[in-house]
C-alpha atoms as a PDB file:
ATOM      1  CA  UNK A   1       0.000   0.000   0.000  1.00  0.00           C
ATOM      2  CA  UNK A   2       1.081   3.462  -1.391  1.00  0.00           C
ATOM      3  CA  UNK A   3       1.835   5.931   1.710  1.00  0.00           C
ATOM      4  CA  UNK A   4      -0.692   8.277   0.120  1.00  0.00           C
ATOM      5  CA  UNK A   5      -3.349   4.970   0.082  1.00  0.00           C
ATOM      6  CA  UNK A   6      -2.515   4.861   3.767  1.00  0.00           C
ATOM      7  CA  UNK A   7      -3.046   8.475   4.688  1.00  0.00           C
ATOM      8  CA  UNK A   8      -6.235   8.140   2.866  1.00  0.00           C
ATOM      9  CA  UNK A   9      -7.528   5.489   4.653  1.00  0.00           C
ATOM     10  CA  UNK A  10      -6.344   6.876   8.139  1.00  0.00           C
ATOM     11  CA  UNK A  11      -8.574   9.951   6.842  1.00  0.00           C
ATOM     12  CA  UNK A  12     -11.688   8.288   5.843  1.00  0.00           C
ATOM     13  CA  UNK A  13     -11.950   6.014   9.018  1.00  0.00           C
ATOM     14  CA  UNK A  14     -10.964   9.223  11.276  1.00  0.00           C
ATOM     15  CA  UNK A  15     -14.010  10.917   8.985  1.00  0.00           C
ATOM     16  CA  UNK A  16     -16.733   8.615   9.741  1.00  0.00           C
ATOM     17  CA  UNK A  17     -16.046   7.614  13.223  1.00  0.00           C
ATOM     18  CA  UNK A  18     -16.112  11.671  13.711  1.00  0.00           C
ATOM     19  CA  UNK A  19     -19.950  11.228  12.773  1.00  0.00           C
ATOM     20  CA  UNK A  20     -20.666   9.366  15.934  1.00  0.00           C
ATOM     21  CA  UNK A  21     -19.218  12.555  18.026  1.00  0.00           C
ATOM     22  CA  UNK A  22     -21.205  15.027  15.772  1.00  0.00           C
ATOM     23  CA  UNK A  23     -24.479  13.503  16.119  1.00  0.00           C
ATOM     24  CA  UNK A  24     -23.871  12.831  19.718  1.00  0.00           C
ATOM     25  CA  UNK A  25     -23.315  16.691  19.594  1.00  0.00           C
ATOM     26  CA  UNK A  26     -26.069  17.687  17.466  1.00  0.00           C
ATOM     27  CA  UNK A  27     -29.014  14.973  18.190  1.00  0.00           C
ATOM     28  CA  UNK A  28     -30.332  16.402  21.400  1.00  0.00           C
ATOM     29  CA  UNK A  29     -30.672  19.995  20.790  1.00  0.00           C
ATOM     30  CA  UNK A  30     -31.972  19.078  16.748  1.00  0.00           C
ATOM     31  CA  UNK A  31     -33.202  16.183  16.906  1.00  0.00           C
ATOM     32  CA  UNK A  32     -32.786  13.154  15.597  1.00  0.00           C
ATOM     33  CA  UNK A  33     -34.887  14.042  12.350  1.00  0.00           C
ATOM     34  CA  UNK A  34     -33.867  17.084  12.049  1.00  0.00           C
ATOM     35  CA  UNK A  35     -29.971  16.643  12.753  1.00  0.00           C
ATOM     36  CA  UNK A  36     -30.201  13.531   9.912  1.00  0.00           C
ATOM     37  CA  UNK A  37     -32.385  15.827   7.816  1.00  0.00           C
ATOM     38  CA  UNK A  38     -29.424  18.648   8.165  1.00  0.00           C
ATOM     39  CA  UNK A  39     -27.125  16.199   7.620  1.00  0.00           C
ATOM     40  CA  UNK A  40     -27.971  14.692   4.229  1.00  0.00           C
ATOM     41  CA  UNK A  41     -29.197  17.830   2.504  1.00  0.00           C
ATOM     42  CA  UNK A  42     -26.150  19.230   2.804  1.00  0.00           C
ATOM     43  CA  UNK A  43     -24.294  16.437   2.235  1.00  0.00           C
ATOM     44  CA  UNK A  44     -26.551  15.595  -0.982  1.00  0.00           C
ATOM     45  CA  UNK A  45     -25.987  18.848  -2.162  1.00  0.00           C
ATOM     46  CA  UNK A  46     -21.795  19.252  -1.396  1.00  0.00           C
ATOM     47  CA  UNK A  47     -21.832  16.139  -3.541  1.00  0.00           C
ATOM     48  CA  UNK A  48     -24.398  17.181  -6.006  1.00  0.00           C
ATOM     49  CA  UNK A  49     -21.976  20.111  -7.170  1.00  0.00           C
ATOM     50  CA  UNK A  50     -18.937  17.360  -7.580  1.00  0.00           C
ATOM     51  CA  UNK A  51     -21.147  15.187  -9.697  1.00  0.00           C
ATOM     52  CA  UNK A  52     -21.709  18.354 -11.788  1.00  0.00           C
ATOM     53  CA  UNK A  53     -18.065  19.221 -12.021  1.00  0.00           C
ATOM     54  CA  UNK A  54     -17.358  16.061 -13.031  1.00  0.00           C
ATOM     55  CA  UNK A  55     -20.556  15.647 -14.741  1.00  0.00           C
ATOM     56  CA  UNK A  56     -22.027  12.044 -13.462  1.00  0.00           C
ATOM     57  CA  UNK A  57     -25.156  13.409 -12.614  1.00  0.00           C
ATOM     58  CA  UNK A  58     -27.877  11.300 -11.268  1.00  0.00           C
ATOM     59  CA  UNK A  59     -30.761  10.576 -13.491  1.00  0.00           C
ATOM     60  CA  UNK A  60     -33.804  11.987 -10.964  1.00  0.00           C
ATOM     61  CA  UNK A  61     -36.013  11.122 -13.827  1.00  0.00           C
ATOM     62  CA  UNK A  62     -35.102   7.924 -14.452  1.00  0.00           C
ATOM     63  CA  UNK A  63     -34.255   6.474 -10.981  1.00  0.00           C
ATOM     64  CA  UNK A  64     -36.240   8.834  -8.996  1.00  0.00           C
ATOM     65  CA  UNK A  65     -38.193   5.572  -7.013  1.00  0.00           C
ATOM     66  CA  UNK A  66     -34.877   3.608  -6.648  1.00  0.00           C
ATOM     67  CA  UNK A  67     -33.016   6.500  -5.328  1.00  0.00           C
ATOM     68  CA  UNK A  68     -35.728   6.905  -2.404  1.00  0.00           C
ATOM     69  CA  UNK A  69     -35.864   3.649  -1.538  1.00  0.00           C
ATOM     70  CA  UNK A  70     -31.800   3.025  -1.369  1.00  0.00           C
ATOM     71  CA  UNK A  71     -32.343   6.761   0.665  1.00  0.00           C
ATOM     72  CA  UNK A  72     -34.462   5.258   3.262  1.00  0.00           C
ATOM     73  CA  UNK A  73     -32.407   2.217   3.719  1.00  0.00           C
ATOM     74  CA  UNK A  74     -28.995   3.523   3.635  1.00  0.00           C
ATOM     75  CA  UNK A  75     -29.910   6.975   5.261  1.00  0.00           C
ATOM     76  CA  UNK A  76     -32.674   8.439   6.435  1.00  0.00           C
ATOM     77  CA  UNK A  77     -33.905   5.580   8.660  1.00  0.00           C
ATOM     78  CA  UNK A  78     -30.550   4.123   9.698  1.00  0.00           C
ATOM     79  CA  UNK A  79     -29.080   7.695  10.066  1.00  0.00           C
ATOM     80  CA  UNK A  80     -31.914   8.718  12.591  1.00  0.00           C
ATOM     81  CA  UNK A  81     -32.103   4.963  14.557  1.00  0.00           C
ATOM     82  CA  UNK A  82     -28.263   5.827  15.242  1.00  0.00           C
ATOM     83  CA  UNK A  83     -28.501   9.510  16.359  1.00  0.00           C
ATOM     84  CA  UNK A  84     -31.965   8.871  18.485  1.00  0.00           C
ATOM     85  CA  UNK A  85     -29.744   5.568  20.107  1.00  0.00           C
ATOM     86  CA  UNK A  86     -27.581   8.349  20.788  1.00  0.00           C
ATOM     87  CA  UNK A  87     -29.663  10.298  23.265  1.00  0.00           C
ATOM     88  CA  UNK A  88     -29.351   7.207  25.331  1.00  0.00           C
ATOM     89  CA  UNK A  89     -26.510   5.481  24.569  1.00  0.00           C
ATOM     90  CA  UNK A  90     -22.093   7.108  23.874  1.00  0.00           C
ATOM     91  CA  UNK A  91     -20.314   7.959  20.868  1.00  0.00           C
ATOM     92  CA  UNK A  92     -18.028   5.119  21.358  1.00  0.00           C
ATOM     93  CA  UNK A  93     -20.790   2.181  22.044  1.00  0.00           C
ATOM     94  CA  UNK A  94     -22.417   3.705  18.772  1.00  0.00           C
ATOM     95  CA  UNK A  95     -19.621   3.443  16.853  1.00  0.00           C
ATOM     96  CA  UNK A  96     -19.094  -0.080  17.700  1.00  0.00           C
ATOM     97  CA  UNK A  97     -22.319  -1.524  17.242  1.00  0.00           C
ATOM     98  CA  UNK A  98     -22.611  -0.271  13.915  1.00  0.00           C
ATOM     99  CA  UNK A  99     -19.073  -2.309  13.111  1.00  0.00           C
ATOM    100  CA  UNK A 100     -21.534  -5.454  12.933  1.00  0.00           C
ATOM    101  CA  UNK A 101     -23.225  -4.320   9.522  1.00  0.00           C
ATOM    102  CA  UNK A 102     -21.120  -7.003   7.561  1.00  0.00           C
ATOM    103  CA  UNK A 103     -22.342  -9.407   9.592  1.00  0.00           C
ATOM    104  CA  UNK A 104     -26.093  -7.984   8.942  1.00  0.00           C
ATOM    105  CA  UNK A 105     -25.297  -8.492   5.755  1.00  0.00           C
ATOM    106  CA  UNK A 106     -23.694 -11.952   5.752  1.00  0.00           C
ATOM    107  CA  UNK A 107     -27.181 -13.011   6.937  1.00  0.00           C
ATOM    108  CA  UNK A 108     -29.428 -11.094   4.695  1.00  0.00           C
ATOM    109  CA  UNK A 109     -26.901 -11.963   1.020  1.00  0.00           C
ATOM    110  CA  UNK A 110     -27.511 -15.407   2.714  1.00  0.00           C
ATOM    111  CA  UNK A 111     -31.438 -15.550   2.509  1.00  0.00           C
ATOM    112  CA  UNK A 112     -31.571 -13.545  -0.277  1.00  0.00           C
ATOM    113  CA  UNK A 113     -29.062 -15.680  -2.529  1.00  0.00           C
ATOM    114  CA  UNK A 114     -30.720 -18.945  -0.840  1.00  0.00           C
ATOM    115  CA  UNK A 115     -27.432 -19.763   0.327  1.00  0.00           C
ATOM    116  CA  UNK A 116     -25.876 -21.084   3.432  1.00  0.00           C
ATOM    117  CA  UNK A 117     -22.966 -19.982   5.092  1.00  0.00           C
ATOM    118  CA  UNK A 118     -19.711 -21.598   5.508  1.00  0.00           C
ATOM    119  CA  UNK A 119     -19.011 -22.398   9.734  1.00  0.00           C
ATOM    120  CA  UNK A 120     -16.672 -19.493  10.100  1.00  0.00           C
ATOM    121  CA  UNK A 121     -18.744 -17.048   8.729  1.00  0.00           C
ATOM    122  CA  UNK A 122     -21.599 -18.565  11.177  1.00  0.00           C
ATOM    123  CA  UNK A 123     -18.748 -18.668  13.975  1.00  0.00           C
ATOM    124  CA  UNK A 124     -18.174 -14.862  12.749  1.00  0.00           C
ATOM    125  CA  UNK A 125     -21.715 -14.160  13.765  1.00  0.00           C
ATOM    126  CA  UNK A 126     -21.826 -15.918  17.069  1.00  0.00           C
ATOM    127  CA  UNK A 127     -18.417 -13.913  17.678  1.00  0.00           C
ATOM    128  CA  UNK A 128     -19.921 -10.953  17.294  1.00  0.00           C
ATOM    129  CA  UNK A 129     -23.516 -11.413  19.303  1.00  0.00           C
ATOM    130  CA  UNK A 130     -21.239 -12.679  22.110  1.00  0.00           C
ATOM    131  CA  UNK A 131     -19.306  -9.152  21.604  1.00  0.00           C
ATOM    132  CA  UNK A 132     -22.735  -6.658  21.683  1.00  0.00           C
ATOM    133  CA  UNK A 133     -23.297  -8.612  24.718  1.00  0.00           C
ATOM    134  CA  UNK A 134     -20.330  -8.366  26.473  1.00  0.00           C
ATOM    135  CA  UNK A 135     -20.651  -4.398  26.057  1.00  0.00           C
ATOM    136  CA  UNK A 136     -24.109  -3.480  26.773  1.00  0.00           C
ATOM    137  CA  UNK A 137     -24.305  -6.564  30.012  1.00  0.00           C
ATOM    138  CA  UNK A 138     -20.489  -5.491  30.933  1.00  0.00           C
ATOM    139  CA  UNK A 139     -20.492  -1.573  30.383  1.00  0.00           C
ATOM    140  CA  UNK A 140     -20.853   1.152  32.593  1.00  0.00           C
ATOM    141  CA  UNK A 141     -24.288   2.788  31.693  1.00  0.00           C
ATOM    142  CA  UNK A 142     -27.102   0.787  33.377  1.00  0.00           C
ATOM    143  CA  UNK A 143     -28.532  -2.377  32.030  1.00  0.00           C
ATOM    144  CA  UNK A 144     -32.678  -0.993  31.623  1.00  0.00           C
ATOM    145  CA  UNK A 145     -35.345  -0.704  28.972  1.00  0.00           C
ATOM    146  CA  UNK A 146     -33.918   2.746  27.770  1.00  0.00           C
ATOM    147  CA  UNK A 147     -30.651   0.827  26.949  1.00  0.00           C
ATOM    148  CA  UNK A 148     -31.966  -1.883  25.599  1.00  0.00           C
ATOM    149  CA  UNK A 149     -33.777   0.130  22.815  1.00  0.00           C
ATOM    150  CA  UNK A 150     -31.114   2.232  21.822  1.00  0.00           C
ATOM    151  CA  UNK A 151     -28.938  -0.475  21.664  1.00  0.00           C
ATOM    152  CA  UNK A 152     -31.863  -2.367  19.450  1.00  0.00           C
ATOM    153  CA  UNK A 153     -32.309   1.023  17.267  1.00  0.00           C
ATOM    154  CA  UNK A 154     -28.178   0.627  16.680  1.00  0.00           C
ATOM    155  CA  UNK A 155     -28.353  -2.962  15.688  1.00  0.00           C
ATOM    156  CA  UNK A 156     -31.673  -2.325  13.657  1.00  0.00           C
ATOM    157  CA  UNK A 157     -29.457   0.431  11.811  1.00  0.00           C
ATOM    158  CA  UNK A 158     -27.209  -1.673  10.734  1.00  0.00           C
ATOM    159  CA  UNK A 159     -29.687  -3.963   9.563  1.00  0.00           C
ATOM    160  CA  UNK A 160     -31.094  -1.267   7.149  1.00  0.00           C
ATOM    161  CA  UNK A 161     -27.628  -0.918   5.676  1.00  0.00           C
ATOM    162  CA  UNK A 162     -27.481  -4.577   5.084  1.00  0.00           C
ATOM    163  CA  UNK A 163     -30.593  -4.536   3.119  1.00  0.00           C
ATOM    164  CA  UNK A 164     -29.287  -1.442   1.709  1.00  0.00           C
ATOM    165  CA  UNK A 165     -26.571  -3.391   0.063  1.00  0.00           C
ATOM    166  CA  UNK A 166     -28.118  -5.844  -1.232  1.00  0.00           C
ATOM    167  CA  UNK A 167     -30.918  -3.805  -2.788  1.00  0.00           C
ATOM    168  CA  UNK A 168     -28.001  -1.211  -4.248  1.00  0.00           C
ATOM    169  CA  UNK A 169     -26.227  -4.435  -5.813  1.00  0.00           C
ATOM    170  CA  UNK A 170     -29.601  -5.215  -7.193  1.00  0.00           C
ATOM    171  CA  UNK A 171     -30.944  -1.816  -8.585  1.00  0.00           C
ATOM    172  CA  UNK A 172     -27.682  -0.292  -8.837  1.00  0.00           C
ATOM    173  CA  UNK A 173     -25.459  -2.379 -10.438  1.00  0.00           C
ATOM    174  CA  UNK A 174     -23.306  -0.456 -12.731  1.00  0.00           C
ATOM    175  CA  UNK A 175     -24.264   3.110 -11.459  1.00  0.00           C
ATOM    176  CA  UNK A 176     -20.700   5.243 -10.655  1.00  0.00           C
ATOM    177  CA  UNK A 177     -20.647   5.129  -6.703  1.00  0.00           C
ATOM    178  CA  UNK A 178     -20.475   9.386  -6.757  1.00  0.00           C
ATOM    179  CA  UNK A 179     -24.377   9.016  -8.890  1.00  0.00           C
ATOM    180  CA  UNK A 180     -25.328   6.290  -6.332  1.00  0.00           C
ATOM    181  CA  UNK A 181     -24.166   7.678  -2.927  1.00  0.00           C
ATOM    182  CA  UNK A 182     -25.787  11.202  -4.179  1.00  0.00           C
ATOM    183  CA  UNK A 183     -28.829  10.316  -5.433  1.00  0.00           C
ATOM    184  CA  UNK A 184     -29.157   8.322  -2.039  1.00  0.00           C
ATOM    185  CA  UNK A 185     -28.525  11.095   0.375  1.00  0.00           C
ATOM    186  CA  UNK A 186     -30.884  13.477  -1.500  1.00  0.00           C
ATOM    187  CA  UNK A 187     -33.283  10.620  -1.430  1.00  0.00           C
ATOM    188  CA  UNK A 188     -33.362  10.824   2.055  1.00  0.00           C
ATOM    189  CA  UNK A 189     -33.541  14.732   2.156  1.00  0.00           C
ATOM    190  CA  UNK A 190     -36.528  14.078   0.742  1.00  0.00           C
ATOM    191  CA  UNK A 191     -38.055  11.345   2.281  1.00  0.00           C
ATOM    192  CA  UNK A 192     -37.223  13.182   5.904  1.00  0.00           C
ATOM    193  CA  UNK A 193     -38.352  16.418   4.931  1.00  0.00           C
ATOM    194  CA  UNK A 194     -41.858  16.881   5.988  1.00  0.00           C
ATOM    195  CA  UNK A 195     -40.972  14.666   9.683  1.00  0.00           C
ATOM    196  CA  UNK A 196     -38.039  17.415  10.050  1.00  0.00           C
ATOM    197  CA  UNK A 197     -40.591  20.322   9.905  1.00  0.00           C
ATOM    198  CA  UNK A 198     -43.265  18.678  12.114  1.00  0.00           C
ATOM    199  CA  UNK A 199     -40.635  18.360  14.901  1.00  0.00           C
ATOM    200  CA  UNK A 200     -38.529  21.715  14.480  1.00  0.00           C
ATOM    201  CA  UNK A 201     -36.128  22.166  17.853  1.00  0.00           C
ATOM    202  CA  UNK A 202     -37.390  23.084  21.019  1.00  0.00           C
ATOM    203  CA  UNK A 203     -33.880  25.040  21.976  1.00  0.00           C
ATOM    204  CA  UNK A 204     -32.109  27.882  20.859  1.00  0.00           C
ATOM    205  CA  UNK A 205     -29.732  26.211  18.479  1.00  0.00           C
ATOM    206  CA  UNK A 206     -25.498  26.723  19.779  1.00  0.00           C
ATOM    207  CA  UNK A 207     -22.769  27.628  16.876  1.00  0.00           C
ATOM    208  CA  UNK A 208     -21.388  24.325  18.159  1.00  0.00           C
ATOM    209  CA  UNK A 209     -24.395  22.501  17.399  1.00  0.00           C
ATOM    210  CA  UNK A 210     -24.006  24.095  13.936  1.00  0.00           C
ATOM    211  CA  UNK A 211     -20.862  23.329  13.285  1.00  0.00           C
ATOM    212  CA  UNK A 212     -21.318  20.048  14.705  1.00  0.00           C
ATOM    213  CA  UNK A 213     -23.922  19.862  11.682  1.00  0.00           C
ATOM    214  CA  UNK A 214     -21.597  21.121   9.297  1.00  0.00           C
ATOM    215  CA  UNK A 215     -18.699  19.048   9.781  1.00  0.00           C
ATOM    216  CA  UNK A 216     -21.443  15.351  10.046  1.00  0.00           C
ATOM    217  CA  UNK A 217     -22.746  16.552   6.541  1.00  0.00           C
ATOM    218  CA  UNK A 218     -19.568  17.811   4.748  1.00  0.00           C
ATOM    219  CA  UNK A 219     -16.388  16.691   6.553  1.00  0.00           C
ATOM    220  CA  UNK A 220     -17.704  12.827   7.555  1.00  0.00           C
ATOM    221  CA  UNK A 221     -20.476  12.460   5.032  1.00  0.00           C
ATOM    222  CA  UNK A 222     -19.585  14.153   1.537  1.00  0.00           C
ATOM    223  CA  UNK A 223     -15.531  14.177   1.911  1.00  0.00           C
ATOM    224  CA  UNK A 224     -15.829  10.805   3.117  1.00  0.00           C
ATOM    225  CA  UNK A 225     -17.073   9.376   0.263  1.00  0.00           C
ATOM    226  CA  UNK A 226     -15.284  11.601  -1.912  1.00  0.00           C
ATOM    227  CA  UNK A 227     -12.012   9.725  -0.171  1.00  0.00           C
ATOM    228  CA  UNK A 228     -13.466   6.702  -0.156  1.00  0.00           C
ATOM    229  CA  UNK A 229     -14.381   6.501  -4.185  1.00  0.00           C
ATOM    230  CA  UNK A 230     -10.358   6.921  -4.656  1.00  0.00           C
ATOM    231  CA  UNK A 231      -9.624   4.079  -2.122  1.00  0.00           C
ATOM    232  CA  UNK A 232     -11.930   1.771  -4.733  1.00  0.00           C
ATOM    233  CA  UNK A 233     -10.135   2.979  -7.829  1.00  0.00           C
ATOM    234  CA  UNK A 234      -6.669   2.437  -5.715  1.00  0.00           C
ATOM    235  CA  UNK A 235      -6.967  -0.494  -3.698  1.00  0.00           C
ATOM    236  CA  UNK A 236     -10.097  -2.132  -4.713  1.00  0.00           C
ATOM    237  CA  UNK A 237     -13.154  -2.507  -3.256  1.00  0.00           C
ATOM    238  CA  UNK A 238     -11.642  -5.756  -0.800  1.00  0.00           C
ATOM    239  CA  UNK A 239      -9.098  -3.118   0.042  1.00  0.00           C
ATOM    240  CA  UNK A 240     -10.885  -0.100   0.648  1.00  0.00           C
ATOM    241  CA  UNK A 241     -13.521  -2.017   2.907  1.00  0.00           C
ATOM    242  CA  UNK A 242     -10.279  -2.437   5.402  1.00  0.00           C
ATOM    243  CA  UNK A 243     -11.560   0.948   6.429  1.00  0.00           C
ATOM    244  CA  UNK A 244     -14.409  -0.653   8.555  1.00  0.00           C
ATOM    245  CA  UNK A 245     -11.781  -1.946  11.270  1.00  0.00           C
ATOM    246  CA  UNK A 246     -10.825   1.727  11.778  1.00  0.00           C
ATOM    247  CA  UNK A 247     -14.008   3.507  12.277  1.00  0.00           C
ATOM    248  CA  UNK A 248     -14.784   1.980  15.758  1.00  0.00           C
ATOM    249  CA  UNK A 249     -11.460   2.850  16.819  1.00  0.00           C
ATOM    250  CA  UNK A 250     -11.854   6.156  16.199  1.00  0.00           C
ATOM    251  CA  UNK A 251     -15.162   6.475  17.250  1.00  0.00           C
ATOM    252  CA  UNK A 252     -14.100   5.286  20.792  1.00  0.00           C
ATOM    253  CA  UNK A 253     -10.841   7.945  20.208  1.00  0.00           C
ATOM    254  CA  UNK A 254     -12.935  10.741  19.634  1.00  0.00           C
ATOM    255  CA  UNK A 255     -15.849  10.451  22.111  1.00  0.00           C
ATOM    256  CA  UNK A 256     -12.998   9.497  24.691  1.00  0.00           C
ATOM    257  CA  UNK A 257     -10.965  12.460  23.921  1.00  0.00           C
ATOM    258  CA  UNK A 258     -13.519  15.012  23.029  1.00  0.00           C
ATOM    259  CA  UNK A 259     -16.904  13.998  25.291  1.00  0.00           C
ATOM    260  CA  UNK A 260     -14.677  12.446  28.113  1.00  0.00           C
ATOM    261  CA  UNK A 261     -17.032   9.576  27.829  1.00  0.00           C
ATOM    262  CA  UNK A 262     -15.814   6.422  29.636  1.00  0.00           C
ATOM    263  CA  UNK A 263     -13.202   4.190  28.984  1.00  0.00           C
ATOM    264  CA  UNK A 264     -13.520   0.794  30.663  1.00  0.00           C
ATOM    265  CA  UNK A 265     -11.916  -2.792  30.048  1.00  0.00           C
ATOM    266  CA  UNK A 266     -15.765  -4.213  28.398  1.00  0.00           C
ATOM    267  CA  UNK A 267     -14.951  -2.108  25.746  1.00  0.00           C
ATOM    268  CA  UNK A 268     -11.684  -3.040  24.084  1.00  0.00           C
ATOM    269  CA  UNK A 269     -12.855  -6.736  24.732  1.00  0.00           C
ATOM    270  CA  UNK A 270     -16.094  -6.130  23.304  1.00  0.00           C
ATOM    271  CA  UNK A 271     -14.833  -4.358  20.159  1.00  0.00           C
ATOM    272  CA  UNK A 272     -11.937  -6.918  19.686  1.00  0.00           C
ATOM    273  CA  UNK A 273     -14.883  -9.305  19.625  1.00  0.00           C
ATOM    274  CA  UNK A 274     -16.663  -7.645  17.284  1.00  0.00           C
ATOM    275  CA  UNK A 275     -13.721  -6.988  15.308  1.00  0.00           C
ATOM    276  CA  UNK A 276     -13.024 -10.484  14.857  1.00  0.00           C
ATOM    277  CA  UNK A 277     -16.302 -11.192  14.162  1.00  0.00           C
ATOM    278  CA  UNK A 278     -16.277  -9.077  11.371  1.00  0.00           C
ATOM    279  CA  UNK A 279     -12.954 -10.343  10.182  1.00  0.00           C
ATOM    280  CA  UNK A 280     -14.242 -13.733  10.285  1.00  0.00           C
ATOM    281  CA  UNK A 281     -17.458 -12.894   7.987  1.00  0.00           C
ATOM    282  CA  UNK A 282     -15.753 -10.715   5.347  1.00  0.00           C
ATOM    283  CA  UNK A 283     -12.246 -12.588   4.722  1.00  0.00           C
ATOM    284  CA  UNK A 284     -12.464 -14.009   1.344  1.00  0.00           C
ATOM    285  CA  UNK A 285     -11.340 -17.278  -0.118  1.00  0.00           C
ATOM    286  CA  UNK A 286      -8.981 -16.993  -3.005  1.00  0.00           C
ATOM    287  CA  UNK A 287     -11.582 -18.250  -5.057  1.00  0.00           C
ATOM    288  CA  UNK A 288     -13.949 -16.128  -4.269  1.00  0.00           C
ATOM    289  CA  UNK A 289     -14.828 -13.355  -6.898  1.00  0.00           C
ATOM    290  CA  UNK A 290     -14.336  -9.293  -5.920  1.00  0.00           C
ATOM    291  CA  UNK A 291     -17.366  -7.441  -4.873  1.00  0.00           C
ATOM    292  CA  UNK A 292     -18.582  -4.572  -7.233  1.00  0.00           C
ATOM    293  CA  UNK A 293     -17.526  -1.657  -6.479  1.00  0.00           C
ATOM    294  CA  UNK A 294     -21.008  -0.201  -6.229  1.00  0.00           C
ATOM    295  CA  UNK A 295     -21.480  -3.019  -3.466  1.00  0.00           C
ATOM    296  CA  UNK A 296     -18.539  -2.265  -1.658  1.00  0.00           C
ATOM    297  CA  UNK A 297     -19.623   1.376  -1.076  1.00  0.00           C
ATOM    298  CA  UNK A 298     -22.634   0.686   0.494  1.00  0.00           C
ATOM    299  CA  UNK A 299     -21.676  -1.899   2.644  1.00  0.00           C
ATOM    300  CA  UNK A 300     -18.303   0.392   3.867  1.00  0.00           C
ATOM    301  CA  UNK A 301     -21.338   3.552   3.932  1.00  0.00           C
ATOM    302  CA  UNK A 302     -22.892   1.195   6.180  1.00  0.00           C
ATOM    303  CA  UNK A 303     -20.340  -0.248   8.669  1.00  0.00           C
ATOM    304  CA  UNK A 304     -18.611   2.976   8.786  1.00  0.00           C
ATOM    305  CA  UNK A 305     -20.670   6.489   8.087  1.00  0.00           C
ATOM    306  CA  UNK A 306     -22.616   5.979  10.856  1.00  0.00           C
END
């Protein structure tokens, strides 16, 4: 790997596990609609104006339906189950939890291919159940029916992006990743719209709420996958996915440095669990065929954006 392929990657995972601390930021004074709704407008927009420059512009006309429906399942409902978790639950548990997307996925390629899998990618699975486990049952917030949801809404997240990938492999299968990811977050703009102005803040909103906004939309979201689109064309999209090991570690960095939130021993444990679990699910055979790189996108969108 290319030093410049390595600063890349140290960028993009540092980018998305950042989202966790900005919507941990922005989510109680916004919203969870609303800060989601902020989030991929913007974002939708930042990357509209590269698609223009560049001019792989999405076809609204065309894929207008498909572009909704991959907006609601990669964004606007996984987007808003993470940041209303996050009234409950920290930055750092967030981030982790959403690490077990691949193995979300695993499950739902399985049923929808009609295909079994292989004992380590069921061991994989186990792995990482045994990991959520070990930090909600072993962590320091306390063990109640608040918890439990937010912890549910997390898992349920990454879920969504699970079916997200499947259905962007499906519908999307040759679409440039910059058309698919933008069409997707203005697809959610749109979808979230009318909920955002039914539930407009109920506090004066801070600059660092707005900034907080700011950064989630164009800094994590829309430079994110700007970086991320070059990791595919450099390393692959095998390669590039390596990125979904990093973004829990920075997620814990960042809401350990920057919200003080708690570090205790569950947590390494429980994210080397996870960790592993996800290693164990998305390690290839040599026979085994690349993914697309449209497929690769969403599922990194999904284990890492937040």
């Amino acid at each position: 790997m290319r030093l410049v392929d390595l600063v890349i990657l140290l960028a993009v995972g540092a980018l998305w596990g950042a989202s966790f601390l900005f919507m941990r930021q922005a989510a109680p004074v916004l919203g969870p609609v609303g800060t989601i709704e902020a989030r991929v407008l913007l974002a939708g927009l930042a990357l509209l104006a590269i698609a223009v420059m560049v001019r792989k512009v999405p076809d609204f006309r065309r894929d207008l339906s498909g572009f909704l429906i991959l907006g609601v399942l990669m964004a606007a409902a996984p987007f808003t189950l993470i940041a209303a978790a996050e009234l409950k639950i920290t930055a750092s548990l967030a981030a982790i939890l959403n690490a077990t997307t691949p193995l979300f996925a695993l499950l739902v390629s399985a049923v929808w291919q009609h295909k079994r899998p292989h004992r380590r990618q069921l061991a994989g699975v186990a792995l990482g159940l045994a990991g959520v486990a070990a930090l909600v049952g072993l962590g320091p917030l306390e063990v109640d029916g608040t918890l439990l949801l937010a912890v549910a809404a997390s898992l349920l997240a990454a879920l969504f992006y699970a079916l997200g990938g499947v259905y962007a492999k499906v519908r999307f299968p040759d679409t440039p990743p910059l058309v698919t990811a933008t069409g997707q977050q203005l697809g959610a703009a749109v979808c979230l719209l009318i909920p955002a102005l039914a539930m407009p803040p109920r506090e004066s909103v801070s600059g660092t709420v707005v900034l907080s906004v700011v950064a989630l939309a164009l800094g994590c979201t829309a430079l994110g996958f700007v970086l991320f689109f070059r990791l595919v064309n450099s390393l692959g999209p095998t390669g590039a996915l390596t990125v979904t090991f990093l973004v829990p570690l920075f997620g814990v960095l960042w809401g350990t440095v920057f919200l003080s939130e708690p570090l205790t021993w569950s947590m390494p444990v429980g994210m080397a669990m996870v960790l592993g679990a996800v290693f164990f699910v998305t390690e290839r055979r040599p026979s085994a065929a690349p993914a697309r790189t449209a497929q690769a996108s969403t599922v990194a969108d999904g284990s890492a954006a937040g």
